[in-house]
Every structure is written in C-alpha cells, then in structure tokens.
Protein backbone atom coordinates (compact mmCIF):
# COMPACT_ATOMS: atom_id res chain seq x y z
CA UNK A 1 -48.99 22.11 -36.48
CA UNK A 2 -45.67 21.77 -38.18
CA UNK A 3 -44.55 24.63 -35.74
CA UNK A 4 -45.27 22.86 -32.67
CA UNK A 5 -43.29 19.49 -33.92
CA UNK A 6 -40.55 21.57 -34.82
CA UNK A 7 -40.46 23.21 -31.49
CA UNK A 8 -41.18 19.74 -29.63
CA UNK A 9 -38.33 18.30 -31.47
CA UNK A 10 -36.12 21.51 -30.88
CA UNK A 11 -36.60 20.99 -27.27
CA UNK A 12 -36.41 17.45 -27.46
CA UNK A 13 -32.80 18.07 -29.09
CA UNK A 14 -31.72 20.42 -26.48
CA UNK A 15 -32.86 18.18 -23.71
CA UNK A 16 -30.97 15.49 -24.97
CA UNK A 17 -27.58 17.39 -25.62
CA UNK A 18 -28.13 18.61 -22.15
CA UNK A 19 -28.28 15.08 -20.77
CA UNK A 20 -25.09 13.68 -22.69
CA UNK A 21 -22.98 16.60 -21.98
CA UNK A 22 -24.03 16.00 -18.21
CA UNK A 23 -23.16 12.64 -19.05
CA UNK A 24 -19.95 12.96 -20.56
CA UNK A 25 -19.02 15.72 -18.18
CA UNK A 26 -19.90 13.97 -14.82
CA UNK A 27 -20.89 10.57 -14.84
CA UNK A 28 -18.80 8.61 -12.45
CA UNK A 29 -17.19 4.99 -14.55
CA UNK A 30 -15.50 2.15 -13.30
CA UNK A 31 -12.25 3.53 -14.19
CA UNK A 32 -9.62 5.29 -12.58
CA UNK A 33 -6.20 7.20 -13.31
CA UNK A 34 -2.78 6.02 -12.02
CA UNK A 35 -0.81 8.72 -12.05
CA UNK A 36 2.66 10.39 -11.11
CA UNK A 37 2.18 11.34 -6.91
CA UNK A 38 3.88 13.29 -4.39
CA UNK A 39 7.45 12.96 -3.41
CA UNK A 40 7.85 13.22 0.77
CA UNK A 41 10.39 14.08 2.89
CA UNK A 42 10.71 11.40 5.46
CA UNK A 43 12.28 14.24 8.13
CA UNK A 44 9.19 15.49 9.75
CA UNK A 45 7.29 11.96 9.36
CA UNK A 46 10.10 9.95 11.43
CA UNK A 47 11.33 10.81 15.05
CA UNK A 48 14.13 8.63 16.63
CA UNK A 49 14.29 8.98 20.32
CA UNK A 50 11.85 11.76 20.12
CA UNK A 51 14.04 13.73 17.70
CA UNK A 52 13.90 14.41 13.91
CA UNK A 53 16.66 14.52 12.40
CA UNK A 54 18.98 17.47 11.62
CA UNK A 55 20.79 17.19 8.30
CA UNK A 56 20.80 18.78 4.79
CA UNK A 57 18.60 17.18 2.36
CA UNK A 58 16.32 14.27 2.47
CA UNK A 59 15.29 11.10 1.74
CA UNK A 60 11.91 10.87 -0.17
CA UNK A 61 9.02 8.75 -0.12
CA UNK A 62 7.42 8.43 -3.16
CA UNK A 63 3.91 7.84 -4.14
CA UNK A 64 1.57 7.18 -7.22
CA UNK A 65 -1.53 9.35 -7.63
CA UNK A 66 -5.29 8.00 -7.69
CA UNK A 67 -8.60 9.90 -9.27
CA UNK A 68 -11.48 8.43 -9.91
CA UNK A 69 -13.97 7.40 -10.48
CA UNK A 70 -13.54 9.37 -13.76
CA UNK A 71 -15.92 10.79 -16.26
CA UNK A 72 -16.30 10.15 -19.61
CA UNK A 73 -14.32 13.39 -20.37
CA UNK A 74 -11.61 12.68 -17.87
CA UNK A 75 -11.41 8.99 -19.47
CA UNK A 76 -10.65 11.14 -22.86
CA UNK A 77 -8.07 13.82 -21.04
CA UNK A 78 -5.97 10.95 -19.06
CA UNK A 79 -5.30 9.49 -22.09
CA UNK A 80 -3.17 12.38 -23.47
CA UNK A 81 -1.60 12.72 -20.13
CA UNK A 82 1.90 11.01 -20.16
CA UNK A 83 2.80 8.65 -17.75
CA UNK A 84 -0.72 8.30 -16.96
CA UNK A 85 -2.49 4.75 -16.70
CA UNK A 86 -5.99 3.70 -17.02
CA UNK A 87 -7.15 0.79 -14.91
CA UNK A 88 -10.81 -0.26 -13.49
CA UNK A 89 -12.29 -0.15 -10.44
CA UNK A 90 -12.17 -4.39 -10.05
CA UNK A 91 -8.48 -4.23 -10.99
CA UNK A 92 -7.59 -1.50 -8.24
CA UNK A 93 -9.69 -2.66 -5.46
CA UNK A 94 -11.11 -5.62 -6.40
CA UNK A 95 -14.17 -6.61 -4.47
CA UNK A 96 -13.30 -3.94 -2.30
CA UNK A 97 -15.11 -0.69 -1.37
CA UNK A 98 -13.27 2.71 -0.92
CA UNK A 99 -12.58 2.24 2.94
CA UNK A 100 -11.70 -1.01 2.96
CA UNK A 101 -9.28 -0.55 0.22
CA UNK A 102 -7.73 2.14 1.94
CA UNK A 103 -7.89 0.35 5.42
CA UNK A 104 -5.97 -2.59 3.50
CA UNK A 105 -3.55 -0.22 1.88
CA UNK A 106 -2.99 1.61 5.97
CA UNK A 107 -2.33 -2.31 6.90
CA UNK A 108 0.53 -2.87 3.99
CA UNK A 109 2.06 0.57 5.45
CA UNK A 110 2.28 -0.86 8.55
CA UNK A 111 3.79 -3.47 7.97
CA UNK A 112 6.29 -1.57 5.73
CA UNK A 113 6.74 0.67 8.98
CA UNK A 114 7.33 -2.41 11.42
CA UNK A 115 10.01 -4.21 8.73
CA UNK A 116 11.64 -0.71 8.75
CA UNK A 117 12.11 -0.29 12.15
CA UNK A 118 13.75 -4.37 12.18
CA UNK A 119 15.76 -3.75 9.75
CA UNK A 120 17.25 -0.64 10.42
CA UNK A 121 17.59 -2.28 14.51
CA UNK A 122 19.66 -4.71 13.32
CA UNK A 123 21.91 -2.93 10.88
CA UNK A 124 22.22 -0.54 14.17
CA UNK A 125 22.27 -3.15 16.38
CA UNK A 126 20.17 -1.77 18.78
CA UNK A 127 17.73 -4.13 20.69
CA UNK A 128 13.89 -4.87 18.92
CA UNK A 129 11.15 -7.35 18.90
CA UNK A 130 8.54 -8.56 16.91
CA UNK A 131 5.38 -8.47 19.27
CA UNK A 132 1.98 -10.41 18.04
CA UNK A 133 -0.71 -8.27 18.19
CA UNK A 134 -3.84 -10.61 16.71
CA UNK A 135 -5.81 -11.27 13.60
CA UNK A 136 -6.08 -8.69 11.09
CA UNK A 137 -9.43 -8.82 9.16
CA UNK A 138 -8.90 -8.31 5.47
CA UNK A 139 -12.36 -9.01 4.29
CA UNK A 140 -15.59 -10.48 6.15
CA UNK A 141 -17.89 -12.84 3.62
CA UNK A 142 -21.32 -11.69 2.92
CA UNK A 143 -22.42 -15.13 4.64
CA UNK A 144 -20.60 -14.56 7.81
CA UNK A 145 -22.51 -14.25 10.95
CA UNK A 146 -20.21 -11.48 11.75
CA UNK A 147 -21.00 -9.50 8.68
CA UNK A 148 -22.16 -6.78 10.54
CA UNK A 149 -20.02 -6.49 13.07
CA UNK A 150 -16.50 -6.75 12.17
CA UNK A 151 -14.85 -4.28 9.84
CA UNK A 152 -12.01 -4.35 7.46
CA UNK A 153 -8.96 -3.16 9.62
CA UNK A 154 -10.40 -4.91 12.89
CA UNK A 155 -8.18 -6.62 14.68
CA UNK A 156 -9.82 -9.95 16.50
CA UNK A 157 -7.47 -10.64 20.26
CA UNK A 158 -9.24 -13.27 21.45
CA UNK A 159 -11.58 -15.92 20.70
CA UNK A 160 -13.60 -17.76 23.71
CA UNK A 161 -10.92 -16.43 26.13
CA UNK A 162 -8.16 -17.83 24.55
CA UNK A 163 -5.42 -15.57 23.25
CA UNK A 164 -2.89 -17.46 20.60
CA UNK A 165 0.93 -16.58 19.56
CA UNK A 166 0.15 -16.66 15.72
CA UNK A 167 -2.72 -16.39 13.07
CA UNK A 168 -2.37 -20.66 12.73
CA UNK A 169 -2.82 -20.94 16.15
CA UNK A 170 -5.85 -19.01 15.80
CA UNK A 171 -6.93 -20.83 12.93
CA UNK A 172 -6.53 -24.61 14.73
CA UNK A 173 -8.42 -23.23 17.32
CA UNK A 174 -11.46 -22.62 14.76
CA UNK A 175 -10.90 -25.65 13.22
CA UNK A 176 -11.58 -28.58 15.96
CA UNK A 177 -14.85 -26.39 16.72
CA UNK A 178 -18.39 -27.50 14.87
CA UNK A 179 -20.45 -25.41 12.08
CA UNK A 180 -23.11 -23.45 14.28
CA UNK A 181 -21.16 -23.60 17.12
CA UNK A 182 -21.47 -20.22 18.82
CA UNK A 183 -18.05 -18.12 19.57
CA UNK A 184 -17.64 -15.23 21.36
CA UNK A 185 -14.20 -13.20 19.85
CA UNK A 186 -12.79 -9.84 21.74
CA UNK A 187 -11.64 -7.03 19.20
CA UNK A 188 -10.06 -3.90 18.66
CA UNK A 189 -11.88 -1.73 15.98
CA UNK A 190 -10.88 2.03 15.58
CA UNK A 191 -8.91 1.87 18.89
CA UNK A 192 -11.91 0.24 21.13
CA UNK A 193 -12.11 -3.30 22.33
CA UNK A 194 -15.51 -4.83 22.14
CA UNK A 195 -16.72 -8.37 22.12
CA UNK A 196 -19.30 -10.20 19.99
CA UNK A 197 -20.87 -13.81 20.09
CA UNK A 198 -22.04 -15.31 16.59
CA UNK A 199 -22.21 -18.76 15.11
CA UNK A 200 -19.81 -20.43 12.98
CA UNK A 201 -20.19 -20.97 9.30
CA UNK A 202 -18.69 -23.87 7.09
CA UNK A 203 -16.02 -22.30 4.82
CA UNK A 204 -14.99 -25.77 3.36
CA UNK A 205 -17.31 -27.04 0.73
CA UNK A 206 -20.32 -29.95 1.23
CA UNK A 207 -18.00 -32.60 0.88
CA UNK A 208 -15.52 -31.32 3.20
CA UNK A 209 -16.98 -28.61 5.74
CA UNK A 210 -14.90 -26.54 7.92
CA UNK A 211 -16.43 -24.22 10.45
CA UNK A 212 -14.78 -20.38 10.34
CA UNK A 213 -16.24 -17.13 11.10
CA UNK A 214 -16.04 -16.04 7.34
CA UNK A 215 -12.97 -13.74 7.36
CA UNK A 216 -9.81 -13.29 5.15
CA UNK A 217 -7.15 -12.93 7.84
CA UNK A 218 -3.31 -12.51 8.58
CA UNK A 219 -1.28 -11.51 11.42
CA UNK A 220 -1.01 -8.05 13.16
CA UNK A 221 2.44 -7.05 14.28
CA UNK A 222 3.86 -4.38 16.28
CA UNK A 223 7.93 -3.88 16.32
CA UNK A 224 9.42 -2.58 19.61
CA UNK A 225 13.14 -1.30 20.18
CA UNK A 226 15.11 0.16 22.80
CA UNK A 227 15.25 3.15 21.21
CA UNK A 228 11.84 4.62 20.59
CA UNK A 229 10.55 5.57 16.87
CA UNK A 230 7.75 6.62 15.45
CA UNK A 231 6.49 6.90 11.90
CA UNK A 232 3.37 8.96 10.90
CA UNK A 233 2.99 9.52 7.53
CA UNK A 234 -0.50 10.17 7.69
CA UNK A 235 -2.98 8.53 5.01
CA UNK A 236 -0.22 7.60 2.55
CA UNK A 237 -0.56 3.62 1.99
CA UNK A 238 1.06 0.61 0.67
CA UNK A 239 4.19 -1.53 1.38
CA UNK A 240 6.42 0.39 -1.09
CA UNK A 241 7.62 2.74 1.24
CA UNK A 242 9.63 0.10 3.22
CA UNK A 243 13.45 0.93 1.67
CA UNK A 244 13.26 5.12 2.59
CA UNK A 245 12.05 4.71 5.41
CA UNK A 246 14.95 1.57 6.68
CA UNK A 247 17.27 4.31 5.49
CA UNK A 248 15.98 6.64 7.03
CA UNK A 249 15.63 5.13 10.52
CA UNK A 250 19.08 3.55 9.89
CA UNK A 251 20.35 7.30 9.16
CA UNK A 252 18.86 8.64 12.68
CA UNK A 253 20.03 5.43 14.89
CA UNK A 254 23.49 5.06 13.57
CA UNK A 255 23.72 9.27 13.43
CA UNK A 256 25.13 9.03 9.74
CA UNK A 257 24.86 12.01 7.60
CA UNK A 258 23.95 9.37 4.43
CA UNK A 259 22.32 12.72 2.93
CA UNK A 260 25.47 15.15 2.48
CA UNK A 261 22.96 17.81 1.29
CA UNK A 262 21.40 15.02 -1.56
CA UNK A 263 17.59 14.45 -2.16
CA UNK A 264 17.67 11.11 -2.06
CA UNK A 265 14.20 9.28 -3.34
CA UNK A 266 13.59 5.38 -4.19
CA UNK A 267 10.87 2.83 -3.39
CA UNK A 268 10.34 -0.92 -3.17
CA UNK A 269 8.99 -2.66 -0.15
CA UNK A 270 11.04 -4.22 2.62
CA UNK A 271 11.74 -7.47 3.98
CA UNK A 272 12.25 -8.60 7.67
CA UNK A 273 15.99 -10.02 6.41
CA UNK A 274 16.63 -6.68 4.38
CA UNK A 275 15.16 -7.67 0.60
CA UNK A 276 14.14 -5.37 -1.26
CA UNK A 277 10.76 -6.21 -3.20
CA UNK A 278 9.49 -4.92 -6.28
CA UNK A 279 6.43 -2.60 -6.47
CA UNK A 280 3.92 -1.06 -9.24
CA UNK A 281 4.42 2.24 -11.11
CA UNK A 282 7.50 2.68 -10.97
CA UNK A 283 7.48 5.07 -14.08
CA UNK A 284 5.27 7.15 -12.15
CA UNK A 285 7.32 7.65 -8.87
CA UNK A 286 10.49 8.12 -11.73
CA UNK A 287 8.46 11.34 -12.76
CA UNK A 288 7.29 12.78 -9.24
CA UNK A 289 11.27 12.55 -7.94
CA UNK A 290 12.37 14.28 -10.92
CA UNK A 291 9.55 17.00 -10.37
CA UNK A 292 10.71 16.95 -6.63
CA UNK A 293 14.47 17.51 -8.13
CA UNK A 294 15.95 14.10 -6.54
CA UNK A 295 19.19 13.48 -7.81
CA UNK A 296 19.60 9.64 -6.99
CA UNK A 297 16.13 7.17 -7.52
CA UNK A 298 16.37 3.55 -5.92
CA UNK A 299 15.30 1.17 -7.91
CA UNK A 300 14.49 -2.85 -7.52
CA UNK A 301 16.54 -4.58 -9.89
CA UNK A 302 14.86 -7.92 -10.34
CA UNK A 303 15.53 -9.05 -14.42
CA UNK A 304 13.17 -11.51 -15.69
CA UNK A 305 13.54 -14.96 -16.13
CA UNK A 306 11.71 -18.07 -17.23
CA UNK A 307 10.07 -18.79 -14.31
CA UNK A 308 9.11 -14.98 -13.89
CA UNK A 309 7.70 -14.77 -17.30
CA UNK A 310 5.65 -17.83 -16.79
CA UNK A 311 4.16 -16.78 -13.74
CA UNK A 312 3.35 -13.24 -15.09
CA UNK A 313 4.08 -13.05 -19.02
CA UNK A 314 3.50 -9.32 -19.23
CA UNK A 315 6.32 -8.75 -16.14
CA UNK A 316 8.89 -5.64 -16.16
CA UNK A 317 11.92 -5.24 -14.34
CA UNK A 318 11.48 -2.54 -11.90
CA UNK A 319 15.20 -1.04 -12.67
CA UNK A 320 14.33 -1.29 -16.70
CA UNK A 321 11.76 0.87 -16.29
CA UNK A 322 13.01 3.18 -14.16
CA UNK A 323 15.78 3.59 -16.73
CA UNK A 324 13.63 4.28 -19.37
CA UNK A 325 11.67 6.51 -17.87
CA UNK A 326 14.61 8.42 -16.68
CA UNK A 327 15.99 8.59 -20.61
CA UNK A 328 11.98 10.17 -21.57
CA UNK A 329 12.75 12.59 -18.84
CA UNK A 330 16.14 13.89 -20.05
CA UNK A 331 16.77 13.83 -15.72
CA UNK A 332 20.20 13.95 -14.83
CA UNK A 333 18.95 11.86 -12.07
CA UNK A 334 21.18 9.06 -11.10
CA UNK A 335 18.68 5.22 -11.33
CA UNK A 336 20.94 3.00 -8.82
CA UNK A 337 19.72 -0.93 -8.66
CA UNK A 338 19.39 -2.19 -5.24
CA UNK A 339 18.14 -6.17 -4.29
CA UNK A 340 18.44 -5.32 -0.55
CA UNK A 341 19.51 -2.32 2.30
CA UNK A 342 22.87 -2.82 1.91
CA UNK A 343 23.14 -2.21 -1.39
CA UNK A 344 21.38 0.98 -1.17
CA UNK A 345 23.29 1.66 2.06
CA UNK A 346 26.77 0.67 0.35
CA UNK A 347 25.98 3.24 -2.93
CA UNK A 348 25.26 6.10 -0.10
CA UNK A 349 28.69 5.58 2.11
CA UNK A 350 30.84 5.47 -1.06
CA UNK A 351 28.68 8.01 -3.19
CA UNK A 352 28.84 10.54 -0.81
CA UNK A 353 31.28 9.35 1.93
C-alpha cells in the first residue's frame, strides 16, 4: 500500500515539475522586451528620380527591437540583458491587437515618409504638395455598426457621396446627421475600394448625444513633388525615422555628398516646418549605431523644464541620454544635438565640408 502512494506521489511530483517547467519555459505573459534594433542604410530604401544614390557611406535608420510575448524564463534572461527594457502588453499597444498596432505604427511611418519628402522639397526647393487622401481609421468601437467592416488602417473617401478637404470637414458632416440615421461611406482597405451602409451611433453621452460611426480618426496624406521619390522601408514602423530620411532625400535632390565616406545614424521624428521631435529609446538606437560602427548619432536635444516635468515628471532629455549611453559604451561615436534639419544639415556641411 505504502508502495503505491509513494509511486502515486512520485508521479504526481514529476507531473507537476513537468507542468511548471512547461510553464516557466513557454507560457506566453503580458510582457514584452524593448530592446537595442537594427541600424539601416537608407541607400537601397530611397530612390530620387528613379535613382539611388551613389556615394560612400550612409545614413542610418535606426530602430528598437520587440519580443514578446515573453516567458517566464525570458522575463528572468531580459533582465540581465543591458539596455534591455521590460514593459506590458497595455503599455505597448494599449487596447490594441498585434495588427492593428502594427497597422498604426505603418501609419506614423508614413507620415514620417510624407514630412520627409516636404521638408527636404523645400530645403531643395523643388516643387511639392500636400494632397488629402481621407480618413484614416485608428480604432473602430466595439459598439459601432461598422465593427465588422472597417479595419484599422482603412481609409474612409467618402461618406453619402460627398468627398471633404479635411478630417473636420468630415466630422461636421457627421455631426448635423441624427443617431440611427443610416450612412453609406466608400473606402479603401488593403488597396480595394468598397462601400458599406450602417447606422449611426451616439458617441456623445445621454445628456449630450452626438451621432458618429464609432471610429478614432485623423487625416491621410500623400506628398507629391516634381521630382519623383519613393521610400520603402518595408515593415519598419513609427515616426522616428523622419530626420534620416529628410537628410537623406535632401542629400539625393540637392546632389550633396553630406556622407564623405561617414556612417551617419540619428533619429527623432520630423515636422512639416523642419522640427525635430523627440522619440522613445533612445539608449537603445545609441547601442545598435555603435554595433553598426556609426561614427556621428543625431540626437533631439530638448532639456527639461517646469512645464515639461509637470506634464511628464519622469521625462529625459533625448540628447542626455544619448550621452550617457555613449559614455557606458566607451564609443568614440560623436552624439551631435539637433532641434531641427538645419542643424543636423549645418553639423554635416562644416563637419565634413
């Protein structure tokens, strides 16, 4: 008898050491590793008037890595990684799922993409445009009539026929229209146009109703210039990417060897008036140039100030950290400040002129 309880409670034992190290091992969490990326040469991802360019070295685009979700044991190993960050799944994506954070992430690229191409057109003073291209959807409610039938990354044209200039125009539109009022909108989703007719729903509370179709929106843009460009750079995302690739485009336009053999890498998004904006993990893109043997970094230089720290207590200048990170590296790579193009432009001409 004893026999048979010891060997129950021997298998017992091995059953459960078998489930926590499958556990441990495999079992997907709501966390996720930030993590040094890749460092990309812009050359073969940007052609200007159907050419790449043609000089010696490069200017980089830098990127911060994402796994997850992680294990229990990966949870454990990312912590003795350096320059490694742990964060959850609701601070990454929020209520987002995996596509639609990516699909959001393709439409901050974009955008980085089309402020790139204004920017460098003016600085090269060739001719552009900002063309309107409709409403972007950046999330559909659960309660929306449309739930099922518009995506995140859809982009609505129309709405009863009428095509508008703007988002707000779109959104007046909507507004002098009733709650359960039936609308029939035309949109583009994965590169077909298709039309659907639903009901609206009241996005304003009982007090004060407001009919909408239950979507998070903002404007879809397209740039076009005299001089044709193109930017693919695949399924890298985000809106940090906007400085490289300004320079880059500038580079190719103006037909400026800014390079003279250099690796050049930086980030920080891009502004239609030629701001530079800060970005997140810096410290990580600091890590992957230096890996990539870059010898200059771009870096927003934003210090903090009273109103910065009250608005976000925990805040880091972008430059600071670069710095730092730079001095745990022992790099001899050079951490220039930049606020805008030109200052990254001016450093280039007189580094290297």
């Amino acid at each position: 008898m004893k026999k048979r309880i010891y060997r129950w409670l021997r298998y017992l034992l091995i059953t459960l050491c078998i489930c926590f190290l499958g556990w441990f091992l495999f079992w997907p969490t709501n966390k996720y590793a930030e993590e040094p990326g890749s460092a990309n040469d812009l050359t073969p991802l940007v052609t200007v008037a159907h050419q790449h360019d043609h000089w010696r070295g490069q200017f980089m685009l830098m990127t911060v890595g994402i796994r997850g979700p992680l294990s229990p044991v990966m949870i454990l190993v990312s912590h003795c990684q350096p320059f490694t960050s742990l964060v959850t799944q609701d601070d990454l994506m929020g209520t987002e799922n995996d596509r639609q954070y990516m699909q959001v992430q393709k439409y901050y690229m974009q955008t980085a993409i089309n402020n790139a191409i204004e920017v460098a057109c003016q600085q090269a003073h060739v001719p552009c445009h900002s063309q309107y291209d409709g409403v972007y959807i950046m999330n559909v409610a659960a309660n929306s009539y449309f739930n099922k039938i518009l995506h995140v990354g859809d982009t609505i044209t129309a709405i009863d026929g009428h095509y508008f200039h703007n988002s707000q125009q779109f959104i007046d539109y909507v507004h002098q229209l009733k709650i359960g009022q039936r609308v029939r909108i035309t949109y583009v989703h994965q590169g077909k146009t298709a039309q659907a007719t639903q009901r609206l729903i009241n996005i304003g509370t009982a007090k004060k109703p407001r009919p909408g179709l239950g979507i998070t929106l903002t404007d879809k843009d397209s740039v076009k210039s005299q001089v044709p460009i193109k930017v693919d750079v695949g399924n890298i995302g985000g809106p940090s990417a906007g400085l490289m690739l300004t320079l880059q485009i500038y580079a190719q336009l103006t037909h400026q060897d800014l390079l003279h053999g250099h690796k050049i890498a930086g980030t920080g998004t891009m502004a239609s008036n030629g701001d530079v904006g800060i970005i997140g993990g810096i410290d990580k893109k600091v890590v992957a140039a230096n890996r990539a043997h870059a010898q200059v970094f771009f870096a927003p230089n934003y210090p903090a100030n009273k109103i910065i720290k009250t608005i976000n207590p925990s805040y880091q200048n972008n430059y600071t950290v670069a710095v730092q990170t730079a001095k745990k590296l022992h790099t001899k790579m050079k951490i220039v400040p930049v606020r805008n193009f030109q200052d990254a432009l001016h450093f280039l001409k007189n580094e290297y002129h």
